[in-house]
N, C-alpha and C. Protein backbone atom coordinates (compact mmCIF):
# COMPACT_ATOMS: atom_id res chain seq x y z
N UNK A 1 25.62 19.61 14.53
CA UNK A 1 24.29 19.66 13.94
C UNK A 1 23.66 18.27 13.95
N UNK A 2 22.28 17.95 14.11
CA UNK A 2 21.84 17.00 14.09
C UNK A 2 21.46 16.52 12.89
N UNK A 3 20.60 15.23 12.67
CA UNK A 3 20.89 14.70 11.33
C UNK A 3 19.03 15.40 10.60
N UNK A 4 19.26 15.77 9.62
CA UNK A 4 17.88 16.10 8.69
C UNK A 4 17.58 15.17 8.09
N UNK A 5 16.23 15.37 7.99
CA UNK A 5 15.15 14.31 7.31
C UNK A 5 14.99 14.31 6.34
N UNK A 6 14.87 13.21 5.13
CA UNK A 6 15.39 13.50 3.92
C UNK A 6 13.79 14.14 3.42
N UNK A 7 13.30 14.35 1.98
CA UNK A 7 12.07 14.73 1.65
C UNK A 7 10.59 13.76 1.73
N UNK A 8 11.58 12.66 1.80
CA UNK A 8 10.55 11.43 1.56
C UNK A 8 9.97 10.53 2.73
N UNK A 9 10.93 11.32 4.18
CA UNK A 9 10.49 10.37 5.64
C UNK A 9 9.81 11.55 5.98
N UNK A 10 8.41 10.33 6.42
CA UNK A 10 7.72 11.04 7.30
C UNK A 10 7.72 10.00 8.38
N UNK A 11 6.91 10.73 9.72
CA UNK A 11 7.07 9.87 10.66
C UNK A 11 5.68 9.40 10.78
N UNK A 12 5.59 7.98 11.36
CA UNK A 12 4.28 7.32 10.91
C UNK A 12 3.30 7.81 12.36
N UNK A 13 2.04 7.57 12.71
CA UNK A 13 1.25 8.04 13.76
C UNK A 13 1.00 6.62 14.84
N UNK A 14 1.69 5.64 14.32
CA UNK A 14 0.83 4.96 14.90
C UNK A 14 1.35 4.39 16.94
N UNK A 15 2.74 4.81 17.41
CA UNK A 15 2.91 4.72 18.13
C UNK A 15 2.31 5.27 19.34
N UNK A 16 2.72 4.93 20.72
CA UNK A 16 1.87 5.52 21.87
C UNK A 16 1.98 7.06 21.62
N UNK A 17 3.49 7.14 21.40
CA UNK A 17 4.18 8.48 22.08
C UNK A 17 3.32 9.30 20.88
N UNK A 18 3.25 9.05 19.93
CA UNK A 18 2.73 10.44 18.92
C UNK A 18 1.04 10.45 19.14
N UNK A 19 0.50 9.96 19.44
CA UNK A 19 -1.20 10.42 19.68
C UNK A 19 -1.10 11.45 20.14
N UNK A 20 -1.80 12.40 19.50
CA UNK A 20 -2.61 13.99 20.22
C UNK A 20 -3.13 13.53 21.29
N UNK A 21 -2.83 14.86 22.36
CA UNK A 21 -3.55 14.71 23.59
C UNK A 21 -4.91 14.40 23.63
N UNK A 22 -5.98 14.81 22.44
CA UNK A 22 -7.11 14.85 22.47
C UNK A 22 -7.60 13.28 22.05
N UNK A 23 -7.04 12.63 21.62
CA UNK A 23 -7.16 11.36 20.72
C UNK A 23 -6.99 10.43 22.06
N UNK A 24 -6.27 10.67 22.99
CA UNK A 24 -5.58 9.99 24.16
C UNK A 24 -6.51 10.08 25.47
N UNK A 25 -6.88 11.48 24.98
CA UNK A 25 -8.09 11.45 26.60
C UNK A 25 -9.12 10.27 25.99
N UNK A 26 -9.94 10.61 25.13
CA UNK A 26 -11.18 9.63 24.20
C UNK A 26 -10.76 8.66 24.68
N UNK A 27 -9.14 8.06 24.05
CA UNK A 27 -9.28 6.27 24.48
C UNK A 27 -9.07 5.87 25.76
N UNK A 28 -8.44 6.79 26.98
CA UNK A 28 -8.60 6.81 28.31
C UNK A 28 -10.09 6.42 28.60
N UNK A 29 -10.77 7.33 28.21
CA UNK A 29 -12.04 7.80 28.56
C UNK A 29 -12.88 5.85 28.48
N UNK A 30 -12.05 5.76 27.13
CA UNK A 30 -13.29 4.50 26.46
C UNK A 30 -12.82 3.27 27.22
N UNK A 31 -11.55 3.29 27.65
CA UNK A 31 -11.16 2.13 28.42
C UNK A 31 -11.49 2.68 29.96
N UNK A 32 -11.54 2.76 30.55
CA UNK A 32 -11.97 3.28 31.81
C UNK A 32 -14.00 2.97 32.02
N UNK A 33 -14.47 3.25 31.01
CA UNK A 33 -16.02 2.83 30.95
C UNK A 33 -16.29 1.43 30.21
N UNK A 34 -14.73 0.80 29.81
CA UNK A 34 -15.49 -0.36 29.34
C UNK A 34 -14.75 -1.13 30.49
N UNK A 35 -15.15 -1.40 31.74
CA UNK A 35 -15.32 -2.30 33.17
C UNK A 35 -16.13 -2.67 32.85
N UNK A 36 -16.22 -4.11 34.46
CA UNK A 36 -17.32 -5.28 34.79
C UNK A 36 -17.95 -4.33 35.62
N UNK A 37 -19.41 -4.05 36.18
CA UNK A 37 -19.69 -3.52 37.13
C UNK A 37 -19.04 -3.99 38.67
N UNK A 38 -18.74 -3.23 39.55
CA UNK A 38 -18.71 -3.53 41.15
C UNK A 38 -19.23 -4.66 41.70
N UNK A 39 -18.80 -5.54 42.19
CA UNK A 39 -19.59 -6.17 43.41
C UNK A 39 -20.66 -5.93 44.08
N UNK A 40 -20.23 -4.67 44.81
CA UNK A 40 -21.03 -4.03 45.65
C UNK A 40 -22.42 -3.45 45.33
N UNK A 41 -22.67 -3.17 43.73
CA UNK A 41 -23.67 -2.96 42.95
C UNK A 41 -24.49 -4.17 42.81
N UNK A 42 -24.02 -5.52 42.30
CA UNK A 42 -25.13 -6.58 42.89
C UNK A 42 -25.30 -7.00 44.04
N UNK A 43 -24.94 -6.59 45.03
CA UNK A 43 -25.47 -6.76 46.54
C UNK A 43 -26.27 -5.93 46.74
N UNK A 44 -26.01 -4.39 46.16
CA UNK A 44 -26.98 -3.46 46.59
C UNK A 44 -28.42 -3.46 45.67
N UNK A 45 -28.26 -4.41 44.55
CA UNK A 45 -29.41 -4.37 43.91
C UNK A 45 -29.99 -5.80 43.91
N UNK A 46 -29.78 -6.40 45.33
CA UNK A 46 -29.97 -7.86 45.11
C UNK A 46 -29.64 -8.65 44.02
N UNK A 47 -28.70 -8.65 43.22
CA UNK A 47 -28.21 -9.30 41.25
C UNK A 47 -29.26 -8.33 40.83
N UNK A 48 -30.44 -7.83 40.87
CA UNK A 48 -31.14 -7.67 39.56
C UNK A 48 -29.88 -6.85 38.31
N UNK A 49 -28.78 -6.30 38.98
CA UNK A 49 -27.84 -5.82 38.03
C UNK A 49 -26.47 -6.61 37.74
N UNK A 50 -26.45 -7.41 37.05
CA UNK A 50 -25.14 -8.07 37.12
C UNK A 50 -24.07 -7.86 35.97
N UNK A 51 -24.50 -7.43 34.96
CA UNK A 51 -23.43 -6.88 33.85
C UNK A 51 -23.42 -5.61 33.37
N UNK A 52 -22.82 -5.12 32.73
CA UNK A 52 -22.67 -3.93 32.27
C UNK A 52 -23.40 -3.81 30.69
N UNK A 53 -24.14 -3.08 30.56
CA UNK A 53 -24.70 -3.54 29.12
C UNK A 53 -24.30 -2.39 28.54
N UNK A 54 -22.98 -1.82 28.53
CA UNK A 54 -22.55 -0.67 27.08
C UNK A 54 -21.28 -1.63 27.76
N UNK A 55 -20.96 -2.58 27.45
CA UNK A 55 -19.37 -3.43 27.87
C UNK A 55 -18.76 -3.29 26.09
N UNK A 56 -18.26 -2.80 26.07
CA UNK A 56 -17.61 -3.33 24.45
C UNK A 56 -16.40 -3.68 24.14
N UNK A 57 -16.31 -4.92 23.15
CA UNK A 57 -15.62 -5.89 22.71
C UNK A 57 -14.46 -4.95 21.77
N UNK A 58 -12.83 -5.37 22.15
CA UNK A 58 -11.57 -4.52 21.31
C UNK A 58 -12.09 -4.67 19.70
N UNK A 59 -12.70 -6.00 19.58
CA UNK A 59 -12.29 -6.51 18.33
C UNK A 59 -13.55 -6.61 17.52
N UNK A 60 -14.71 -6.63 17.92
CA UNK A 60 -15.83 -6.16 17.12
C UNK A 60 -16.31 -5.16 17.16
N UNK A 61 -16.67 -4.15 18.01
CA UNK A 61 -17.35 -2.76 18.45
C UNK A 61 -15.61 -1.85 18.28
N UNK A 62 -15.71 -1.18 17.33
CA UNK A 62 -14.69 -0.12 16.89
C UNK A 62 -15.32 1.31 17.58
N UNK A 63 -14.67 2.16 18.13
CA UNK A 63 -14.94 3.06 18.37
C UNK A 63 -14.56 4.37 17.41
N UNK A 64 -15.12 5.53 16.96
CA UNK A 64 -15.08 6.23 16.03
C UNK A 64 -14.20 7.82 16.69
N UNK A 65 -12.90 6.94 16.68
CA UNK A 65 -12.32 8.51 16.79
C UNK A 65 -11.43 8.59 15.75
N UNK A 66 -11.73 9.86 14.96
CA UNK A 66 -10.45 10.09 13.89
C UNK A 66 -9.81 10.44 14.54
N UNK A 67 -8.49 10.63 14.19
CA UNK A 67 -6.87 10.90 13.88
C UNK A 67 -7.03 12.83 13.50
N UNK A 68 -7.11 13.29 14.40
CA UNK A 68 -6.85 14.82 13.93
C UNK A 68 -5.23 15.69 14.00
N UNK A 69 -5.14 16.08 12.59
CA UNK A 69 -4.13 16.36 12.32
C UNK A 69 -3.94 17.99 11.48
């Protein structure tokens, strides 16, 4: 038999492995759109486009996904 959990452990959320699938696509999602634009986008727009203006920062711009449980 394997070992039981006493009444008082729970297991905490905060590792990779326990995020809900749904919690995991979102931060995929949010890291994947926060890139530099292409190269090839200021050549094709002569620079008039050179940054990304929805770029957001880990540590000031929080993104709002709860924890669904």
């Amino acid at each position: 038999m394997g070992k039981k959990k006493g009444p008082g452990k729970k297991r905490s959320r905060k590792g990779c492995s326990d995020k809900r699938g749904a919690k995991k696509k979102k931060l995929g999602k949010a890291n994947r759109k926060n890139r530099r634009i292409p190269p090839f986008v200021m050549l094709k727009t002569s620079r008039r486009v050179t940054v990304n203006r929805y770029r957001r920062d880990w540590r000031t711009d929080k993104l709002c996904i709860k924890d669904e449980e």
